[in-house]
C-alpha atoms as a PDB file:
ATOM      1  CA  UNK A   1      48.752  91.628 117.411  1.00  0.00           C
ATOM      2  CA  UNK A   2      51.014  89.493 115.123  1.00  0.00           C
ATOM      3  CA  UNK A   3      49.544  88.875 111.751  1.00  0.00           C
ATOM      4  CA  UNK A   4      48.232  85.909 110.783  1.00  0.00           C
ATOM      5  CA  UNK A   5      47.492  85.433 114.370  1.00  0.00           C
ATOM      6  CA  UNK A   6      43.843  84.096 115.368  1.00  0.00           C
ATOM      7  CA  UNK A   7      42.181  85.571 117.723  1.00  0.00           C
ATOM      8  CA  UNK A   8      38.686  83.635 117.742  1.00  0.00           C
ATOM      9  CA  UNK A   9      36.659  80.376 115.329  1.00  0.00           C
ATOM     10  CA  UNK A  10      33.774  80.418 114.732  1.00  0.00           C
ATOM     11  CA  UNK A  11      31.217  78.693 117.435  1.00  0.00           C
ATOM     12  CA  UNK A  12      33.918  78.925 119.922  1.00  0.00           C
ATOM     13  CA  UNK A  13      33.701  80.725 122.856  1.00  0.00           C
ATOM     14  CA  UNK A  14      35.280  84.228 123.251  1.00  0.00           C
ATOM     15  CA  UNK A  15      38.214  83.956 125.790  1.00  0.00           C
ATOM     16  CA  UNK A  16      38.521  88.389 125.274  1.00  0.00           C
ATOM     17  CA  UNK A  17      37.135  90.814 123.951  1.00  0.00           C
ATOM     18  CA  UNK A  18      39.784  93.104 122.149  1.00  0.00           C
ATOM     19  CA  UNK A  19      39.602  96.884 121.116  1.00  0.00           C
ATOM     20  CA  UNK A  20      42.234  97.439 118.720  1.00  0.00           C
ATOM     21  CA  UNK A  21      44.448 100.753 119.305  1.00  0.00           C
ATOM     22  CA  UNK A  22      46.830  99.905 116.089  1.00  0.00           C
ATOM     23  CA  UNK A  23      46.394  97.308 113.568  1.00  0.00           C
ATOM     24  CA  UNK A  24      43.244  95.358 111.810  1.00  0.00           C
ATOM     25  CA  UNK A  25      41.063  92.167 112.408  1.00  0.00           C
ATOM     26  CA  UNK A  26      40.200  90.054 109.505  1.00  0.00           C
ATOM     27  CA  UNK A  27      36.524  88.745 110.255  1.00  0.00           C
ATOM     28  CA  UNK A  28      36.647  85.383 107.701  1.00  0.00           C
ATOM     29  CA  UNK A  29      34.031  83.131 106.635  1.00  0.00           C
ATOM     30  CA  UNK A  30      34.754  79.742 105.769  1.00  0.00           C
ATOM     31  CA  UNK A  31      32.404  77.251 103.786  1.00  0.00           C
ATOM     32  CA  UNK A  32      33.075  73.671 103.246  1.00  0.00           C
ATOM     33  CA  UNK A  33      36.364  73.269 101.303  1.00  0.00           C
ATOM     34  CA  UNK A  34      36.235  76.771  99.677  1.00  0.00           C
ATOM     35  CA  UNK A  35      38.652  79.471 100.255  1.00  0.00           C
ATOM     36  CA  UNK A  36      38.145  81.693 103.287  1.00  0.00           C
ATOM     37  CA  UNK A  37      36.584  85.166 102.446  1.00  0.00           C
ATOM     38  CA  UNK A  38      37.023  88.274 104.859  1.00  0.00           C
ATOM     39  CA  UNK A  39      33.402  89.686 105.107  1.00  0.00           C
ATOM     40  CA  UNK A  40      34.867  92.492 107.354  1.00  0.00           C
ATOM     41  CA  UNK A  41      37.578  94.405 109.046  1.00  0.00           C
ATOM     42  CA  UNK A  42      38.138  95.798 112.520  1.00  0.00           C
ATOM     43  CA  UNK A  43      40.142  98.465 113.405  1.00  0.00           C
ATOM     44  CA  UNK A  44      40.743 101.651 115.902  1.00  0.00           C
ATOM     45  CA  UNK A  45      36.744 102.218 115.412  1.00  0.00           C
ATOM     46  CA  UNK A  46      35.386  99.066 116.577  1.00  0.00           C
ATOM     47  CA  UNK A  47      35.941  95.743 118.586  1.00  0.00           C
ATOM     48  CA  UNK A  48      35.737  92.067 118.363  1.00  0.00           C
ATOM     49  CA  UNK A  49      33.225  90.108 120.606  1.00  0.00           C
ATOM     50  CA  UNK A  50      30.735  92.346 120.201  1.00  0.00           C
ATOM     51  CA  UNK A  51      27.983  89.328 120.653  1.00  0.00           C
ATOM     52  CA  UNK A  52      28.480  89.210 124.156  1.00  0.00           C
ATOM     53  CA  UNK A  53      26.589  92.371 124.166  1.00  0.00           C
ATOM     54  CA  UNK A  54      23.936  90.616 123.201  1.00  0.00           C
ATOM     55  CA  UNK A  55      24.789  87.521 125.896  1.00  0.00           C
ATOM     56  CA  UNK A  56      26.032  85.192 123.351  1.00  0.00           C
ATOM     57  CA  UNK A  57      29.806  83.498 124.280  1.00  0.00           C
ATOM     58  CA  UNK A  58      29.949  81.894 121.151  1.00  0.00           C
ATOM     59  CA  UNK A  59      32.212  83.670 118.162  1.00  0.00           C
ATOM     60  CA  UNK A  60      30.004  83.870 115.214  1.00  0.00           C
ATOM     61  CA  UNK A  61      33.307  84.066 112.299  1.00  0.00           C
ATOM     62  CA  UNK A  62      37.061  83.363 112.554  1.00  0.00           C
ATOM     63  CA  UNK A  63      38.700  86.366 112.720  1.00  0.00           C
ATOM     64  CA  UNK A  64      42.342  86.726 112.657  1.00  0.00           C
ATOM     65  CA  UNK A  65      44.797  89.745 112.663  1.00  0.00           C
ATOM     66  CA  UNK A  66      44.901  91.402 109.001  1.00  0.00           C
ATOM     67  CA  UNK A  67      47.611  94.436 110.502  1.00  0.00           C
ATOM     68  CA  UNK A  68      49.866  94.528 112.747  1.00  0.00           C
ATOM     69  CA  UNK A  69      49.488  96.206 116.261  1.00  0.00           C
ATOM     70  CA  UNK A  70      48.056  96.122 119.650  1.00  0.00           C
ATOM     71  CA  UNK A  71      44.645  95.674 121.236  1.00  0.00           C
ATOM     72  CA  UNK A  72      43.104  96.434 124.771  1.00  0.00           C
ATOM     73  CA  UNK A  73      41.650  92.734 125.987  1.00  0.00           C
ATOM     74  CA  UNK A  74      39.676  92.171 128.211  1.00  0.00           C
ATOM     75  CA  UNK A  75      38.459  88.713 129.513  1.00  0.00           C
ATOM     76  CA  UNK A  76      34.890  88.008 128.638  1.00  0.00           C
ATOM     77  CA  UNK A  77      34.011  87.026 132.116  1.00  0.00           C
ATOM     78  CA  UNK A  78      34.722  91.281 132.931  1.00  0.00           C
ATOM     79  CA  UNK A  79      33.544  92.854 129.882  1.00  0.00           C
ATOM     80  CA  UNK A  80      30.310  91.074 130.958  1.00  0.00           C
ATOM     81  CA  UNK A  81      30.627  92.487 134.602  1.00  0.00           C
ATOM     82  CA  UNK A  82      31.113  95.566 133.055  1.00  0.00           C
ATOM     83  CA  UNK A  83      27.817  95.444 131.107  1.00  0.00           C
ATOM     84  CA  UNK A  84      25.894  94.556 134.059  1.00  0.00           C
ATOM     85  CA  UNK A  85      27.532  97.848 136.092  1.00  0.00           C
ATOM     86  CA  UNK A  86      25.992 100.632 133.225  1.00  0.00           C
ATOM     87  CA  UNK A  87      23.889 101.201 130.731  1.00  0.00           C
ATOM     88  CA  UNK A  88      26.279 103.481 128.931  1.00  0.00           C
ATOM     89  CA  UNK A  89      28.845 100.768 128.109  1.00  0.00           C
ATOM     90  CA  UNK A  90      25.554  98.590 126.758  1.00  0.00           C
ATOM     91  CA  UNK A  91      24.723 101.169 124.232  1.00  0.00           C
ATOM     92  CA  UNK A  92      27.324 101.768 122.504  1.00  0.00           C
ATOM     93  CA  UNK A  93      28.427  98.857 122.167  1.00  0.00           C
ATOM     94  CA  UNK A  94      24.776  97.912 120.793  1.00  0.00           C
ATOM     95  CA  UNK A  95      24.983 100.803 118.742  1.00  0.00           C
ATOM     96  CA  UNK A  96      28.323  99.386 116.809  1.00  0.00           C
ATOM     97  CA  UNK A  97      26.683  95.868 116.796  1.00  0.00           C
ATOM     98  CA  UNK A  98      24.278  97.621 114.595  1.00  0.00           C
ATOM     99  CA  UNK A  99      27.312  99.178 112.760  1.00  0.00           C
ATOM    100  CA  UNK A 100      28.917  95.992 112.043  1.00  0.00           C
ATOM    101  CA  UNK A 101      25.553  94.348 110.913  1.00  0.00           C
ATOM    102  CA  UNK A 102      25.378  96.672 108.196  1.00  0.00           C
ATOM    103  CA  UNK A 103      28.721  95.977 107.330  1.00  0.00           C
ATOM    104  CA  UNK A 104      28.423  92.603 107.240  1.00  0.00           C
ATOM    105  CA  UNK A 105      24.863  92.852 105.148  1.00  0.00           C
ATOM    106  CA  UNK A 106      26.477  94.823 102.963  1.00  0.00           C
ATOM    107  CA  UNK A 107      29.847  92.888 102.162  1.00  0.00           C
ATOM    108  CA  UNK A 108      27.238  89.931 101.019  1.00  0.00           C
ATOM    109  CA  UNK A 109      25.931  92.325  98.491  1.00  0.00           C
ATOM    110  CA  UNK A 110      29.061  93.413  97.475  1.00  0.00           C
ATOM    111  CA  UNK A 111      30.506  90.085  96.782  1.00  0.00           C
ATOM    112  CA  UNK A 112      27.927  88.949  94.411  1.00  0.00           C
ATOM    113  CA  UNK A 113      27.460  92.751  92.367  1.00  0.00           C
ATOM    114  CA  UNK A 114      30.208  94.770  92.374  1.00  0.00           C
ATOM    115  CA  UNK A 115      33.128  93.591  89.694  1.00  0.00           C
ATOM    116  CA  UNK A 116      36.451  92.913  91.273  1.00  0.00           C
ATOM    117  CA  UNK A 117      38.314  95.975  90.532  1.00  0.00           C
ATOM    118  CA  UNK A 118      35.772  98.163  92.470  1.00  0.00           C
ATOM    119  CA  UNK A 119      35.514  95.690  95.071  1.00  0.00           C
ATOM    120  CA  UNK A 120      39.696  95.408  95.592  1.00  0.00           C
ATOM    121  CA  UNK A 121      39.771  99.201  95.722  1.00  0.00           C
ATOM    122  CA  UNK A 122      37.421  99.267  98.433  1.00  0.00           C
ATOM    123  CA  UNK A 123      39.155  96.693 100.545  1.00  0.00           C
ATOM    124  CA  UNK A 124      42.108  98.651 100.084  1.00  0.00           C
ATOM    125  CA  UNK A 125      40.227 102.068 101.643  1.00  0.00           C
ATOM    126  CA  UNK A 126      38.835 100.428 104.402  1.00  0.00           C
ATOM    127  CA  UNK A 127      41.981  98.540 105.108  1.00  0.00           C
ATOM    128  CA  UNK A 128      43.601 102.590 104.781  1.00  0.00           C
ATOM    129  CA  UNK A 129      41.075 103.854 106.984  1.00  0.00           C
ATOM    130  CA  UNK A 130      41.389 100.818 110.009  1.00  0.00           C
ATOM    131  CA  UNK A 131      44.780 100.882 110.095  1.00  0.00           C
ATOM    132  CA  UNK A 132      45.409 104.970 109.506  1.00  0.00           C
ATOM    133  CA  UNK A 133      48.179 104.910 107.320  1.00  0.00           C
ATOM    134  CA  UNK A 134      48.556 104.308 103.169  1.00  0.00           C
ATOM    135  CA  UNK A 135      50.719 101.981 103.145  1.00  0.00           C
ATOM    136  CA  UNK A 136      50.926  98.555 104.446  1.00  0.00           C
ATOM    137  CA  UNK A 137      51.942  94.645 102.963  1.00  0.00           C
ATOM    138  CA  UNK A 138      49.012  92.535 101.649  1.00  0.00           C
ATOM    139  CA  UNK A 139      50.297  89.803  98.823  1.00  0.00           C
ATOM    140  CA  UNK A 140      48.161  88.910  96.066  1.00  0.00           C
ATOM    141  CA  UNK A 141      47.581  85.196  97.889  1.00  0.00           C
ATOM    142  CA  UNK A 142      46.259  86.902 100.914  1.00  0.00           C
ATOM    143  CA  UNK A 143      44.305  89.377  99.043  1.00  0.00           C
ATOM    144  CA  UNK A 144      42.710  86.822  96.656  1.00  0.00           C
ATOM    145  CA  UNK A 145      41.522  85.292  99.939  1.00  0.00           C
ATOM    146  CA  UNK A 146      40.286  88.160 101.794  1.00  0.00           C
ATOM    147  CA  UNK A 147      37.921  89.314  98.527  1.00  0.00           C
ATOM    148  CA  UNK A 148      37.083  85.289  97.611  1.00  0.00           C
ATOM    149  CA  UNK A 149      38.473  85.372  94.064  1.00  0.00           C
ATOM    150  CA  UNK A 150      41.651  83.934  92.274  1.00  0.00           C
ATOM    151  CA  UNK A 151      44.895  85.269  92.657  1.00  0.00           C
ATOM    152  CA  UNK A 152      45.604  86.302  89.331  1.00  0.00           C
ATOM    153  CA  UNK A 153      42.240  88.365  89.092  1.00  0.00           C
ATOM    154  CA  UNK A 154      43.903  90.620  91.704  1.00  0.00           C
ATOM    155  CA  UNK A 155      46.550  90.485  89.714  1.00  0.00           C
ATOM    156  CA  UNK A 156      44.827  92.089  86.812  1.00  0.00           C
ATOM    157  CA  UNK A 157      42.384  93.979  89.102  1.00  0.00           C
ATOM    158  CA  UNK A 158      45.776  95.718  90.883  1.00  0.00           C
ATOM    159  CA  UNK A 159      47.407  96.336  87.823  1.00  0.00           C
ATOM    160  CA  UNK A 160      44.565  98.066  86.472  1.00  0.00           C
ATOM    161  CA  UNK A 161      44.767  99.954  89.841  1.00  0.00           C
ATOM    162  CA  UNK A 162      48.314 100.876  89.549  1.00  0.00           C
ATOM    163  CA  UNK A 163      47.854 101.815  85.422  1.00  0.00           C
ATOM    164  CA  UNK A 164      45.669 104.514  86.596  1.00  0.00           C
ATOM    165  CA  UNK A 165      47.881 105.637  88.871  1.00  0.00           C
ATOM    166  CA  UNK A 166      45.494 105.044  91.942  1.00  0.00           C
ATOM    167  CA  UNK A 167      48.123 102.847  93.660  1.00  0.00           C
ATOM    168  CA  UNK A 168      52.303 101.738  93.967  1.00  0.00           C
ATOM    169  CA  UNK A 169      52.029  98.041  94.189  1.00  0.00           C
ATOM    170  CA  UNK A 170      54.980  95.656  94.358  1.00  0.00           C
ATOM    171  CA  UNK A 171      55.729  92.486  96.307  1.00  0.00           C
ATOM    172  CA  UNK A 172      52.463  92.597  98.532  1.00  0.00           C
ATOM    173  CA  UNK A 173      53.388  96.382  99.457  1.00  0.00           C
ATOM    174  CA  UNK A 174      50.769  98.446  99.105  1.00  0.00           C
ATOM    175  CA  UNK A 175      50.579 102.516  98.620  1.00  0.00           C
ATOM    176  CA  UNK A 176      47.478 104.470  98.034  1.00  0.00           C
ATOM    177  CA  UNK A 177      49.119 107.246  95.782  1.00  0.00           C
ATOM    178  CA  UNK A 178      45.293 109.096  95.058  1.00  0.00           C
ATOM    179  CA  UNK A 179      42.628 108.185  97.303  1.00  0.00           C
ATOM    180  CA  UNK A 180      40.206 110.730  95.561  1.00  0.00           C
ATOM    181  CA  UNK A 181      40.689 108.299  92.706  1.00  0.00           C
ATOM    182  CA  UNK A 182      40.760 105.364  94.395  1.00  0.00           C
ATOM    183  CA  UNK A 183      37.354 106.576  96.342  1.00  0.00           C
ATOM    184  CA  UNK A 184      35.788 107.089  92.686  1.00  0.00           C
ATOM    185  CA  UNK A 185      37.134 104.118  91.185  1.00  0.00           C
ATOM    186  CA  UNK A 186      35.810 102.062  93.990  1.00  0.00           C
ATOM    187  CA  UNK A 187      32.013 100.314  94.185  1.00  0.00           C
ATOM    188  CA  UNK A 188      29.487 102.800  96.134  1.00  0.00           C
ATOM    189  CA  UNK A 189      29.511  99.975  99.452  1.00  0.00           C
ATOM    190  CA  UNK A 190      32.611 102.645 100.730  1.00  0.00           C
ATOM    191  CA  UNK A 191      30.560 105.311 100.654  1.00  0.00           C
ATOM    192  CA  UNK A 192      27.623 103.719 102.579  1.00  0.00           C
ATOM    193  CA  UNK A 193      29.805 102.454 105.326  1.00  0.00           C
ATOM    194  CA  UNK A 194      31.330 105.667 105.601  1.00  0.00           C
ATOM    195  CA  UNK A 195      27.936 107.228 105.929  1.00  0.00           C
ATOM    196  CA  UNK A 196      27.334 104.550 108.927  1.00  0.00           C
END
């Protein structure tokens, strides 16, 4: 998985499902001739096409590769086959479609909320957490899009971030230097999708 690279848009249908091993998947909403917002992110945890569970083709969001890695795929066409074979397969992957709802529900209500600064450090521990290591490269353009804001209010937001010593931050790459902090400084959504 390169980044930047699309994977699915939205009412399109699913050519694969993939299950990342390494890297993330930016799940994006777009609206009219506004910037693109990520609403979620996939990692080692989860999967993308997770609708077809429920017999629907079509991709509900764009999602495109946020970290670099590699995925299992698997054509549609099989992972439906697959469905049909057990029940097993069915439930959990109903049970993380029920995960991801949450997630989803729950990104809406941090958007409108939770100030920027809480919301950026967030991102940042669920971006830690999906792709299992603390440091990776997100600019302040690609972050501004991701959390639906300007660029330079992650530029104040991240500096505020790195004055308290939460995080190293230079040319788009990113270190979480305390996550204890960063997990207190950061709007209570983290906690809740950690609890699942």
């Amino acid at each position: 998985m390169r980044p930047g690279e699309i994977l699915c848009e939205v009412d399109k249908p699913f050519g694969h499902a993939y299950f990342p091993r390494r890297g993330s998947i930016s799940l994006v909403a777009k609206q009219g001739g506004h910037n693109a917002m990520a609403v979620g992110l996939i990692g080692c945890e989860g999967m993308l096409g997770e609708s077809v569970v429920l017999g629907i083709d079509l991709a509900p969001i764009h999602a495109l590769v946020q970290g670099p890695g590699d995925a299992w795929r698997i054509p549609v066409s099989r992972l439906r086959d697959a469905l049909d074979d057990g029940a097993t397969l069915g439930t959990i992957l109903g049970q993380y479609l029920h995960v991801r709802i949450r997630e989803l529900s729950l990104a809406g209500t941090c958007t409108r909320f939770h100030p920027l600064e809480r919301r950026l450090a967030r991102w940042l521990l669920v971006t830690d957490d999906r792709l299992q290591a603390d440091h990776f490269h997100l600019t302040h353009e690609r972050l501004a899009d991701l959390l639906g804001v300007r660029r330079s209010g992650v530029t104040v937001a991240a500096g505020a971030l790195q004055a308290r010593h939460l995080i190293g931050y230079a040319r788009g790459d990113i270190k979480i230097l305390d996550r204890a902090g960063l997990e207190d400084a950061a709007c209570d959504c983290y906690a809740m999708l950690k609890a699942g």
